[in-house]
N, C-alpha and C. Protein backbone atom coordinates (compact mmCIF):
# COMPACT_ATOMS: atom_id res chain seq x y z
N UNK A 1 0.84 -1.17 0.00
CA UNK A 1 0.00 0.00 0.00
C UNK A 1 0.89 1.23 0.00
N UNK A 2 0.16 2.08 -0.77
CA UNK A 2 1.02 2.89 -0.71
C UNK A 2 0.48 4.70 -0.91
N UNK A 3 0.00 4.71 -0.01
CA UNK A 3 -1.10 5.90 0.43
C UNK A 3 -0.48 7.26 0.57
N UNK A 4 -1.17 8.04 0.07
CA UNK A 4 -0.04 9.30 -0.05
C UNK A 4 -0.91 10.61 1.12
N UNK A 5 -0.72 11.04 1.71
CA UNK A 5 -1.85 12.60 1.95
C UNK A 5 -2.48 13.16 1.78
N UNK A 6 -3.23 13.42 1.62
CA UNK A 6 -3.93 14.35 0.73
C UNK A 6 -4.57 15.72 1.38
N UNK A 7 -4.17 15.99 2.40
CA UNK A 7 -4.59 16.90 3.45
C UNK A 7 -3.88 18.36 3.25
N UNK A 8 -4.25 19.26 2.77
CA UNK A 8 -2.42 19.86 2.02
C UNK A 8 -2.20 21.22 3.42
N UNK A 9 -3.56 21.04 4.24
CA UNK A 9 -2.78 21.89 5.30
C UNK A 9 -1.25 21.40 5.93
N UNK A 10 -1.19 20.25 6.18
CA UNK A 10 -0.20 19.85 7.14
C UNK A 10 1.20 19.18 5.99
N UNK A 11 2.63 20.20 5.89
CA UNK A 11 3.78 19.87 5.40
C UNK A 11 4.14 18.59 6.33
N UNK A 12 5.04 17.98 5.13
CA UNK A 12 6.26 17.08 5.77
C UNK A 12 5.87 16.58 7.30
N UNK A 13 4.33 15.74 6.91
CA UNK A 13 3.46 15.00 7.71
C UNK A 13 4.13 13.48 7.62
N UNK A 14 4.23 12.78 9.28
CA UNK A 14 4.52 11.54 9.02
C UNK A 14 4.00 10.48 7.54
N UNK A 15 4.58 9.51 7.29
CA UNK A 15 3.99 8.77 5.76
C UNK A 15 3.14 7.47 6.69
N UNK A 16 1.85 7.28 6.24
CA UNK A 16 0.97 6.41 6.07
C UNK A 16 1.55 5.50 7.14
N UNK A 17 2.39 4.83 6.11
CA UNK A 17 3.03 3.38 6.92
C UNK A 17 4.58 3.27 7.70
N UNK A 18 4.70 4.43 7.96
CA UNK A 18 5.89 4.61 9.28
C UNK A 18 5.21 4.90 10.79
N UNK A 19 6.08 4.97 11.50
CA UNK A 19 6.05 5.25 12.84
C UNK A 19 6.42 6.48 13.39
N UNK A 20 6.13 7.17 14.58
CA UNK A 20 7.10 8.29 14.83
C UNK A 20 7.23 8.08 16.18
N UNK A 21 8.42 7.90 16.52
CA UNK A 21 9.08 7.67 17.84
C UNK A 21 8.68 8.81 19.27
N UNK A 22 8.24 10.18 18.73
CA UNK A 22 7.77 10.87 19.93
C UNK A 22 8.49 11.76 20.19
N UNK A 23 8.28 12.61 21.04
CA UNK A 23 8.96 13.53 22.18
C UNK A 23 8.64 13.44 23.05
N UNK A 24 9.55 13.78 24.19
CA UNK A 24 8.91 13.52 25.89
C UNK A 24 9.09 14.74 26.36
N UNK A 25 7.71 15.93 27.02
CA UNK A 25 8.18 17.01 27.45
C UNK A 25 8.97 17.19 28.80
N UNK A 26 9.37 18.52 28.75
CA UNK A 26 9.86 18.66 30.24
C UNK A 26 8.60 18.18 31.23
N UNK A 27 8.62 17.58 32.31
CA UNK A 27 7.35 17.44 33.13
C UNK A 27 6.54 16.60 32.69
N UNK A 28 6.77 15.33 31.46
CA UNK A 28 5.79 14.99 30.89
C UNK A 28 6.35 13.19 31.29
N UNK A 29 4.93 12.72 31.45
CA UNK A 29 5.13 10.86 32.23
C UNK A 29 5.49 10.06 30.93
N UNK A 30 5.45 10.88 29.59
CA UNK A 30 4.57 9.65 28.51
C UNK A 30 5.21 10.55 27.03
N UNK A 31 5.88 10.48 26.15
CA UNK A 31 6.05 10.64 24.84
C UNK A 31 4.39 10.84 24.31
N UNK A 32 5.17 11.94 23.26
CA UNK A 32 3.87 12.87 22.79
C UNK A 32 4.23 12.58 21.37
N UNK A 33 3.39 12.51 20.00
CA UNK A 33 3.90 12.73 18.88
C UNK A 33 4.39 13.98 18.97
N UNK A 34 5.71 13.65 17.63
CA UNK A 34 6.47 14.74 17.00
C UNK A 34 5.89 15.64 16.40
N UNK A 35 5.53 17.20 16.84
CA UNK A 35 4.87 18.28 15.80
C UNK A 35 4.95 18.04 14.53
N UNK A 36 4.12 18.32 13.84
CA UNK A 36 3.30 19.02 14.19
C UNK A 36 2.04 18.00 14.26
N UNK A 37 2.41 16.76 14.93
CA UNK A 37 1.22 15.43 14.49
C UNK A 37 0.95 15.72 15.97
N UNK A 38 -0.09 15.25 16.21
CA UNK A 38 -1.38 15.52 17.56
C UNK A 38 -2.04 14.23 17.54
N UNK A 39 -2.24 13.86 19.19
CA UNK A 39 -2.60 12.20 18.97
C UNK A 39 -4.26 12.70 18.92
N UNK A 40 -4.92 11.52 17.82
CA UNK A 40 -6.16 11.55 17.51
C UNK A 40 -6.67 12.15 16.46
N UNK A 41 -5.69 12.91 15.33
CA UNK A 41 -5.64 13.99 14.43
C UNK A 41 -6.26 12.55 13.21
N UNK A 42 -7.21 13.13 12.10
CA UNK A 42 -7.55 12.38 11.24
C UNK A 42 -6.70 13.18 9.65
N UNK A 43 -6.36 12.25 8.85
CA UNK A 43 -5.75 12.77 7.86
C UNK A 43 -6.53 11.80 6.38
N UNK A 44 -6.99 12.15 5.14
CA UNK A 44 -7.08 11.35 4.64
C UNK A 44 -6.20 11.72 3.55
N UNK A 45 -6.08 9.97 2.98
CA UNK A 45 -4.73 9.70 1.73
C UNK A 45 -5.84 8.74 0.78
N UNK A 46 -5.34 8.92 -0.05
CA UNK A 46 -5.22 8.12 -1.47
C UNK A 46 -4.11 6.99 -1.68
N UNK A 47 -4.52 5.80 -2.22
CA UNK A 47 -3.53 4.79 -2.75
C UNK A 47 -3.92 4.54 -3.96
N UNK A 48 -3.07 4.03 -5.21
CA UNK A 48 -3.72 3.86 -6.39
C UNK A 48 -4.55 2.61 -6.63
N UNK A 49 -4.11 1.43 -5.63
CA UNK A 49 -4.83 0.47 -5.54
C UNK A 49 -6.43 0.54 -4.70
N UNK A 50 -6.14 1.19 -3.51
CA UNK A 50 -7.52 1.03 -2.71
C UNK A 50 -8.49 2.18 -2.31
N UNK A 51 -7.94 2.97 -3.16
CA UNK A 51 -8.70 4.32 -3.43
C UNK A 51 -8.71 5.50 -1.70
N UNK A 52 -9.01 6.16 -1.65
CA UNK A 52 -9.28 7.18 -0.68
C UNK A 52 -9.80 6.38 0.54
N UNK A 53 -8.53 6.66 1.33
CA UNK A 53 -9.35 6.15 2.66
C UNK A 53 -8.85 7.20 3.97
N UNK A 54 -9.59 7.28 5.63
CA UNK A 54 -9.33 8.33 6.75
C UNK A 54 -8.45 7.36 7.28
N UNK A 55 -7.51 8.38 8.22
CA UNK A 55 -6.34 7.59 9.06
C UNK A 55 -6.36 7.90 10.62
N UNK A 56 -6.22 8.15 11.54
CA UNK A 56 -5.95 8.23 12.92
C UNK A 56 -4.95 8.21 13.30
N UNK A 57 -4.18 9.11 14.14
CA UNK A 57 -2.49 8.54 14.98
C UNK A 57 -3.38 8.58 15.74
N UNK A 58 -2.43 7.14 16.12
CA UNK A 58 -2.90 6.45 17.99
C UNK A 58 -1.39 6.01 17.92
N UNK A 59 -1.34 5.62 20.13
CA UNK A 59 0.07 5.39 20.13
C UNK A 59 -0.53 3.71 19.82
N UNK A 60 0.39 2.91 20.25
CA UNK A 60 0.72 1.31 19.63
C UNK A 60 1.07 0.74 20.71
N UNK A 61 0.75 -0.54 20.78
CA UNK A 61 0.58 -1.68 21.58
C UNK A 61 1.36 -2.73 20.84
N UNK A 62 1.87 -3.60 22.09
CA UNK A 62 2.45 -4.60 21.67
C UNK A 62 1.87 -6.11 20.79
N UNK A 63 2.66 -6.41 20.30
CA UNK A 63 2.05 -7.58 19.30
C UNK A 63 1.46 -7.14 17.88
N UNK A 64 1.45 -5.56 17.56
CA UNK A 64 0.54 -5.07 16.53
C UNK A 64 1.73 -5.13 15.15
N UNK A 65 0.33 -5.86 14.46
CA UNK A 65 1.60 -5.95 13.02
C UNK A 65 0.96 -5.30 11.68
N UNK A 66 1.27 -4.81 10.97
CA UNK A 66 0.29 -4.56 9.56
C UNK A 66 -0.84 -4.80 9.58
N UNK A 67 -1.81 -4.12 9.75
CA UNK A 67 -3.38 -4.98 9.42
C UNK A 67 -3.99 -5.06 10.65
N UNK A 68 -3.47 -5.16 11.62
CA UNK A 68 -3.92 -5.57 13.07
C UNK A 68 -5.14 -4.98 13.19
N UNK A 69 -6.75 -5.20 13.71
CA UNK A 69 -7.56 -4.72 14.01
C UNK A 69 -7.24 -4.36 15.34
N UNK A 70 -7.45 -3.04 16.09
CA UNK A 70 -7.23 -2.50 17.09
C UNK A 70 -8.45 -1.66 17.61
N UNK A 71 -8.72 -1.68 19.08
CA UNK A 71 -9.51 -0.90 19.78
C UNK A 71 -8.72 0.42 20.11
N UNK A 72 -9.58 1.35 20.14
CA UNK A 72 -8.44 2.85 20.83
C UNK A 72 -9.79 3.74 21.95
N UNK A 73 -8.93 4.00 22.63
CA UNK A 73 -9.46 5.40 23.17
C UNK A 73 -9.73 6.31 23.19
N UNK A 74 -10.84 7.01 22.66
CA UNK A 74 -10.76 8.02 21.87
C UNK A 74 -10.65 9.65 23.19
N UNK A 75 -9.86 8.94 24.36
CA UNK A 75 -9.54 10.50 24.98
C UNK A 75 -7.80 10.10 24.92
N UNK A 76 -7.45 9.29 25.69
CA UNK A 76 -6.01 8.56 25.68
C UNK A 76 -5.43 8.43 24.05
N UNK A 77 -5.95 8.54 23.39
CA UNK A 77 -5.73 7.64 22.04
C UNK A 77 -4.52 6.28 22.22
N UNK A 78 -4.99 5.40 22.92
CA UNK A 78 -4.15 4.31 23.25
C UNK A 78 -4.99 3.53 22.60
N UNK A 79 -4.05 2.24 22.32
CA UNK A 79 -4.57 1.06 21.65
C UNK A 79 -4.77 -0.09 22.02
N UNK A 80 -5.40 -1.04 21.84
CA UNK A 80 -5.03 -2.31 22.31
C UNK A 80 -5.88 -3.85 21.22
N UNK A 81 -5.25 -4.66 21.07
CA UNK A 81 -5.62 -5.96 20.23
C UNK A 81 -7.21 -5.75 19.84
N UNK A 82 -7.74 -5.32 18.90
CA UNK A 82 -8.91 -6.36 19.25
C UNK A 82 -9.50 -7.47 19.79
N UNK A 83 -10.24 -7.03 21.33
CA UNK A 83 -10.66 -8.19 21.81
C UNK A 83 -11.96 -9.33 20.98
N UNK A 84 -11.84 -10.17 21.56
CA UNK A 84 -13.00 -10.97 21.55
C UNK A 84 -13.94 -11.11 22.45
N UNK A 85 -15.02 -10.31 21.41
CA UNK A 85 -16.72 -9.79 22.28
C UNK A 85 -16.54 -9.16 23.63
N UNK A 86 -16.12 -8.48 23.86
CA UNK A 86 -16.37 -7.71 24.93
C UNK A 86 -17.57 -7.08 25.18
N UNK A 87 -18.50 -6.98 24.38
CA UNK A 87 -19.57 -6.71 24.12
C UNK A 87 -19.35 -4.68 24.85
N UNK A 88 -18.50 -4.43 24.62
CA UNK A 88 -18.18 -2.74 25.21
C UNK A 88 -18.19 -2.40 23.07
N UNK A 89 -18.93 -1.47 23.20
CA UNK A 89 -19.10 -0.63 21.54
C UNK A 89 -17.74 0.39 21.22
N UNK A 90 -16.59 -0.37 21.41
CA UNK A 90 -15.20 0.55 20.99
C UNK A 90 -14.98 0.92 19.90
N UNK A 91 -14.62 1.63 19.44
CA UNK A 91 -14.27 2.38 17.97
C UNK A 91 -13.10 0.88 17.42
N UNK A 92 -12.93 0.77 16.30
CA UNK A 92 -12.23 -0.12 15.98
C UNK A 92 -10.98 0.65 15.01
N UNK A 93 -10.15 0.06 14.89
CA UNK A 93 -9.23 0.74 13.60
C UNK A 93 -7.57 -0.49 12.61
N UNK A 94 -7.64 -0.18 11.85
CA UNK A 94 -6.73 -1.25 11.55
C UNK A 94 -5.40 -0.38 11.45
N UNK A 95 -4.09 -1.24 11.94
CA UNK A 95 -2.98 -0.78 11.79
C UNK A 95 -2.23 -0.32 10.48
N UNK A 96 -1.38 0.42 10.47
CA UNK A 96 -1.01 0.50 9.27
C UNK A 96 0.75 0.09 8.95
N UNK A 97 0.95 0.12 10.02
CA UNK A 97 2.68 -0.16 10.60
C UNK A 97 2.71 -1.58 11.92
N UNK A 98 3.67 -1.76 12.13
CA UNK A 98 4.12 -2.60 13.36
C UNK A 98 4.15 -1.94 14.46
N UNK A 99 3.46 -0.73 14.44
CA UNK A 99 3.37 0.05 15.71
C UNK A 99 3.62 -0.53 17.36
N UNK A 100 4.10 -0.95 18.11
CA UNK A 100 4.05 -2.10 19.05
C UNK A 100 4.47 -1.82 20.53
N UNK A 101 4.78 0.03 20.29
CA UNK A 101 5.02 0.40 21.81
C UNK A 101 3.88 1.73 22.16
N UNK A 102 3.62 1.71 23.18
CA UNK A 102 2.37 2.87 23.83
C UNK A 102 3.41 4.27 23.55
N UNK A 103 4.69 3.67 23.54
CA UNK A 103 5.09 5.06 23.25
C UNK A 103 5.51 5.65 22.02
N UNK A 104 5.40 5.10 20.97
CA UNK A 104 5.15 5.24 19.84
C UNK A 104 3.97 5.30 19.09
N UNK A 105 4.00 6.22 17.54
CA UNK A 105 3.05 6.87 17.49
C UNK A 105 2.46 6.11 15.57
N UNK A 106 1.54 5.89 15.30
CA UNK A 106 1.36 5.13 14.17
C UNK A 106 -0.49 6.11 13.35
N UNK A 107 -0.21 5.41 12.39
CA UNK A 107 -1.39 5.97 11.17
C UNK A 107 -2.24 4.33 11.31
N UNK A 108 -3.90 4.54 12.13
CA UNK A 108 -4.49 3.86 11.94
C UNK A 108 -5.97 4.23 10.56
N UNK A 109 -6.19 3.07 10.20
CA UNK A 109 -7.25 2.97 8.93
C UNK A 109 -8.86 2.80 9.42
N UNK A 110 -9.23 4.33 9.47
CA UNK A 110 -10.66 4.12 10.31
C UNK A 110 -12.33 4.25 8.65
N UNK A 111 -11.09 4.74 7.54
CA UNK A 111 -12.38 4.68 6.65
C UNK A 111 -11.79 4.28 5.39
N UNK A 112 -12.59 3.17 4.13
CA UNK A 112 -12.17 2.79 3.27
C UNK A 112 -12.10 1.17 2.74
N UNK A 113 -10.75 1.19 2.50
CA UNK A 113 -10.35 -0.33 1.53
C UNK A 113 -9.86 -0.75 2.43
N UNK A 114 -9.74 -1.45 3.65
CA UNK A 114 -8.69 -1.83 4.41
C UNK A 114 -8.00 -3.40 4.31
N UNK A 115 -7.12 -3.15 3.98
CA UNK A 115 -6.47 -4.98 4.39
C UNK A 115 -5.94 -5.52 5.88
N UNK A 116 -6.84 -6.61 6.01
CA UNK A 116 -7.20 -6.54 8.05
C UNK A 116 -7.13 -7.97 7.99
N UNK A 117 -5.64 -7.90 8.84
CA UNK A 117 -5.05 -9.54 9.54
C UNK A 117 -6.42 -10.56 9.87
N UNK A 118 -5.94 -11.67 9.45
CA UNK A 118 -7.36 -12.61 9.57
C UNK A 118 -6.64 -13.97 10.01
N UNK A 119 -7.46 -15.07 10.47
CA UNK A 119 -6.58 -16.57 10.58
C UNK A 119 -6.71 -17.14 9.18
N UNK A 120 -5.46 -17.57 9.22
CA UNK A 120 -5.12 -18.62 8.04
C UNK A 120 -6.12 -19.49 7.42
N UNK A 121 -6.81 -20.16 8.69
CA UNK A 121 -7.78 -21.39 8.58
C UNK A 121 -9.45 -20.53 7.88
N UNK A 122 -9.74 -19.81 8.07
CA UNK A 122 -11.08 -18.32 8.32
C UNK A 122 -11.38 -18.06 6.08
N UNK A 123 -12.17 -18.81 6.09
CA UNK A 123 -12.88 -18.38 4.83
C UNK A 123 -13.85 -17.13 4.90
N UNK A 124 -13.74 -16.68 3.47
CA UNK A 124 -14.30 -15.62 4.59
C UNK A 124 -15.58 -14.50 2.90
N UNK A 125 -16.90 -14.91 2.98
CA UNK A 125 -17.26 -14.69 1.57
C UNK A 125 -17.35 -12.93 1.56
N UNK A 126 -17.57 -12.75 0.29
CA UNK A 126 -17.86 -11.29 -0.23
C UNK A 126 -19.45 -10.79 0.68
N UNK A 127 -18.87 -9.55 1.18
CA UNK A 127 -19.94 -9.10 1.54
C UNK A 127 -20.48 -9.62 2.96
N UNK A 128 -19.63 -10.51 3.44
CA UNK A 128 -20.15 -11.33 4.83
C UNK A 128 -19.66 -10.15 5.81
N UNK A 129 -20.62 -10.31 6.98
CA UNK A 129 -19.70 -9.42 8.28
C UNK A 129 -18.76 -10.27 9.01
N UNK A 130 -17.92 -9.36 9.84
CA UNK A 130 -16.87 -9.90 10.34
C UNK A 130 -16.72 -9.62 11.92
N UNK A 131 -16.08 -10.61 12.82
CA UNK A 131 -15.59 -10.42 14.17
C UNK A 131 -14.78 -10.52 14.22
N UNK A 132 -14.45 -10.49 15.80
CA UNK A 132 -13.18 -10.91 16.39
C UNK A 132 -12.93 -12.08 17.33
N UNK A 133 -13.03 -13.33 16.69
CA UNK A 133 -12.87 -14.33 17.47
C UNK A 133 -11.48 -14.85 18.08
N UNK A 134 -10.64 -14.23 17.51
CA UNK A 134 -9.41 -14.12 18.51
C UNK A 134 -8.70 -12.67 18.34
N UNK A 135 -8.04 -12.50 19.86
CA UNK A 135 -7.85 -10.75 19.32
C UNK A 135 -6.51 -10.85 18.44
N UNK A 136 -6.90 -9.69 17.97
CA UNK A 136 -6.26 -8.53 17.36
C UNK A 136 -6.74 -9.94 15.29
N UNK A 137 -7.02 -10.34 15.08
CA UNK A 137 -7.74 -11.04 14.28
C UNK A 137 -9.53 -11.02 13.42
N UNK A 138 -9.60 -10.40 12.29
CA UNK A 138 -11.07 -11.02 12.13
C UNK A 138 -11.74 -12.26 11.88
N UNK A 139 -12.45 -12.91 11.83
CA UNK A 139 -12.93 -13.90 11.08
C UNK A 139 -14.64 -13.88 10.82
N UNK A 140 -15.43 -15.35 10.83
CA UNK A 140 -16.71 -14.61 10.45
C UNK A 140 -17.22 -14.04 11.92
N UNK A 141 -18.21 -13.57 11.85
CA UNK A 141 -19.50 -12.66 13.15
C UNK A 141 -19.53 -14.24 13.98
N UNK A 142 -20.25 -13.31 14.91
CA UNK A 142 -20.72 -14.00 15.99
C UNK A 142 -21.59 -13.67 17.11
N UNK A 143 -22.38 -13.46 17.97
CA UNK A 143 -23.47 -12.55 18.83
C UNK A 143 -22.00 -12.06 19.60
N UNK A 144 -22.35 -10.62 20.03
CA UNK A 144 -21.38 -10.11 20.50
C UNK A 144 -20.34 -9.91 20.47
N UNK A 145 -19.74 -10.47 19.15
CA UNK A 145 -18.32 -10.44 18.85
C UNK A 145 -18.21 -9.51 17.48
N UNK A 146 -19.33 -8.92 16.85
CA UNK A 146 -19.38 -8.28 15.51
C UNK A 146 -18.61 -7.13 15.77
N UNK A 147 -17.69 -6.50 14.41
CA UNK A 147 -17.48 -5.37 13.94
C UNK A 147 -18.77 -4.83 13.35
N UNK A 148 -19.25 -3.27 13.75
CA UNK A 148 -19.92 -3.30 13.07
C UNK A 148 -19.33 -2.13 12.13
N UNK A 149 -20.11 -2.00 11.00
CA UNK A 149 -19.65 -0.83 9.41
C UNK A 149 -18.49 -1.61 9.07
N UNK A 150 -18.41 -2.59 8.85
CA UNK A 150 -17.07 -3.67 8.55
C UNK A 150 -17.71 -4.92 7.32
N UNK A 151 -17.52 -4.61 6.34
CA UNK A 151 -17.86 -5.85 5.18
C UNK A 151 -16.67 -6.23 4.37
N UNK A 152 -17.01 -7.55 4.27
CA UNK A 152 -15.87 -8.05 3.52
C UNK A 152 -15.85 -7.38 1.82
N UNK A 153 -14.91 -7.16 1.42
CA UNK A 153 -14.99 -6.72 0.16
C UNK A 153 -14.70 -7.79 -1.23
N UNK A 154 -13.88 -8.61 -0.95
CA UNK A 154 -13.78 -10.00 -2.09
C UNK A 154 -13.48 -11.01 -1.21
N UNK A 155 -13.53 -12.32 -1.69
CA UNK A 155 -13.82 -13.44 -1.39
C UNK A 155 -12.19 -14.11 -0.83
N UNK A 156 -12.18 -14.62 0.71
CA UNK A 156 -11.10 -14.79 0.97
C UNK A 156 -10.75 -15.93 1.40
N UNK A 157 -9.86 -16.76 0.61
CA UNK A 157 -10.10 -18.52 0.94
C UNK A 157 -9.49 -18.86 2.50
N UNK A 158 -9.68 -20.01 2.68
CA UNK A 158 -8.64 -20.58 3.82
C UNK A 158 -7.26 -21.13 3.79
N UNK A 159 -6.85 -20.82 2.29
CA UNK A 159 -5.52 -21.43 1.80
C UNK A 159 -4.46 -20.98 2.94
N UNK A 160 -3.61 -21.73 3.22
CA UNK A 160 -2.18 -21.74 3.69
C UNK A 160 -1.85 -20.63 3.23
N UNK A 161 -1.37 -19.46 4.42
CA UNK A 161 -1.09 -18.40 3.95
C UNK A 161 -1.54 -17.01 3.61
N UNK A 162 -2.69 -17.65 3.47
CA UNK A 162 -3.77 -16.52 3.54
C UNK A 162 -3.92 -15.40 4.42
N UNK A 163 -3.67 -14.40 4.94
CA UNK A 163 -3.62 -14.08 6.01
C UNK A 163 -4.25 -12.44 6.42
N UNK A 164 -4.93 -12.20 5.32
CA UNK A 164 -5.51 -11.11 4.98
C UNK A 164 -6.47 -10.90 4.49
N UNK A 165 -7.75 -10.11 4.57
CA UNK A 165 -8.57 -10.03 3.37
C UNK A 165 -9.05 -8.83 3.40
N UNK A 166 -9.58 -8.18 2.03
CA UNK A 166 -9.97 -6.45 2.38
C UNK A 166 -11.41 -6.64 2.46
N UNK A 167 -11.27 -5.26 3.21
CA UNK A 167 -12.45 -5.01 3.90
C UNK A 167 -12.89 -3.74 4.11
N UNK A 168 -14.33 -3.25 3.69
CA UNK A 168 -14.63 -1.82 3.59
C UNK A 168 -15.32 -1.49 4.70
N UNK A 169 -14.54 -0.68 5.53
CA UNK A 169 -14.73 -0.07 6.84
C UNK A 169 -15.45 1.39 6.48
N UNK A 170 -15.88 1.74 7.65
CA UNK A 170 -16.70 3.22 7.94
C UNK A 170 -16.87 3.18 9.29
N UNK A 171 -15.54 4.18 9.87
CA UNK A 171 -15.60 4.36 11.20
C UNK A 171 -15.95 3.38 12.30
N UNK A 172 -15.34 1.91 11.59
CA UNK A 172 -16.31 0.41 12.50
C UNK A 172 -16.02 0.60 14.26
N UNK A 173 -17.06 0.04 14.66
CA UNK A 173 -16.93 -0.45 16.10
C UNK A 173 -17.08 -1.43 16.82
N UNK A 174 -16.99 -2.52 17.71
CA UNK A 174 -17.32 -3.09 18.47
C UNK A 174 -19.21 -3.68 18.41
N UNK A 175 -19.33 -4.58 18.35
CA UNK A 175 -20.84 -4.75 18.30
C UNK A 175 -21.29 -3.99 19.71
N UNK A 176 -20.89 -4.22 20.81
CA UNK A 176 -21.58 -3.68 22.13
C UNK A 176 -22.39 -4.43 22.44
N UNK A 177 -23.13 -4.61 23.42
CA UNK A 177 -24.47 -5.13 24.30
C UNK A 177 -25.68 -5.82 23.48
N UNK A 178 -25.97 -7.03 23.07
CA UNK A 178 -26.88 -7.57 23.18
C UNK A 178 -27.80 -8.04 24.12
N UNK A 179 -29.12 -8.30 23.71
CA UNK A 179 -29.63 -9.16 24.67
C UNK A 179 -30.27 -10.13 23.94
């Protein structure tokens, strides 16, 4: 992927799929993004493959790799795996980097084409909805375990290897509370 900016207020803005290591102020417990990036700031980019999609800096959690579906905070902007069913309605977002420390700062994928880590074994048809039956992972729905604004976009086998499939997001979240 290869997503460019398109925001033309903000110069010599972190790129899509890097990281930014932070600053720590005088008096400060916790690394801040590098100016002029602000945690929670939305930016949207263009790729020639997956067309126009919105981004998010959040800091990063461990274990997060390309694709990772992630929960965030939308006061903290902290991250963490997508759980399985928590049934809590969290904003969802997919990684865009190996982002993997709270103190580091990454471009998450909250609108668009997204390509979102899945299990190997997980068929997965066009147009089906998707959960999180193991975190930081989609596969198919389940009561309380749904993404919701999350559809599969083409048809994704269970072949060896497989380990991805796109998926057209719109600001997805957490299914939340059934009864």
């Amino acid at each position: 992927m290869a997503y460019t900016i398109t925001d033309s207020q903000i110069a010599g803005i972190l790129p899509i799929a890097n990281t930014d290591s932070g600053v720590t102020f005088a008096n400060a417990s916790s690394a801040k993004p590098s100016p002029p990036l602000v945690p929670g700031m939305i930016v949207r980019a263009n790729d020639p493959t997956y067309g126009s999609a919105e981004f998010i800096l959040l800091a990063g959690v461990a274990s997060t790799t390309i694709g990772s579906p992630v929960t965030y905070n939308t006061t903290s902007f902290t991250t963490a795996l997508a759980p399985v069913g928590t049934y809590k309605a969290q904003p969802i977002a997919i990684a865009m980097s190996a982002n993997v420390s709270a103190s580091t700062w990454g471009w998450y994928q909250i609108s668009g084409l997204a390509v979102v880590s899945k299990s190997s074994a997980v068929s997965l048809a066009a147009n089906a909805a998707v959960g999180v039956l193991t975190a930081g992972f989609i596969a198919g729905t389940g009561s309380g375990k749904e993404i919701q604004c999350a559809l599969v976009a083409a048809v994704a086998s269970a072949t060896a290897g497989r380990t991805t499939v796109q998926v057209v997001i719109d600001r997805p979240h957490m299914q939340g509370r059934v009864s």
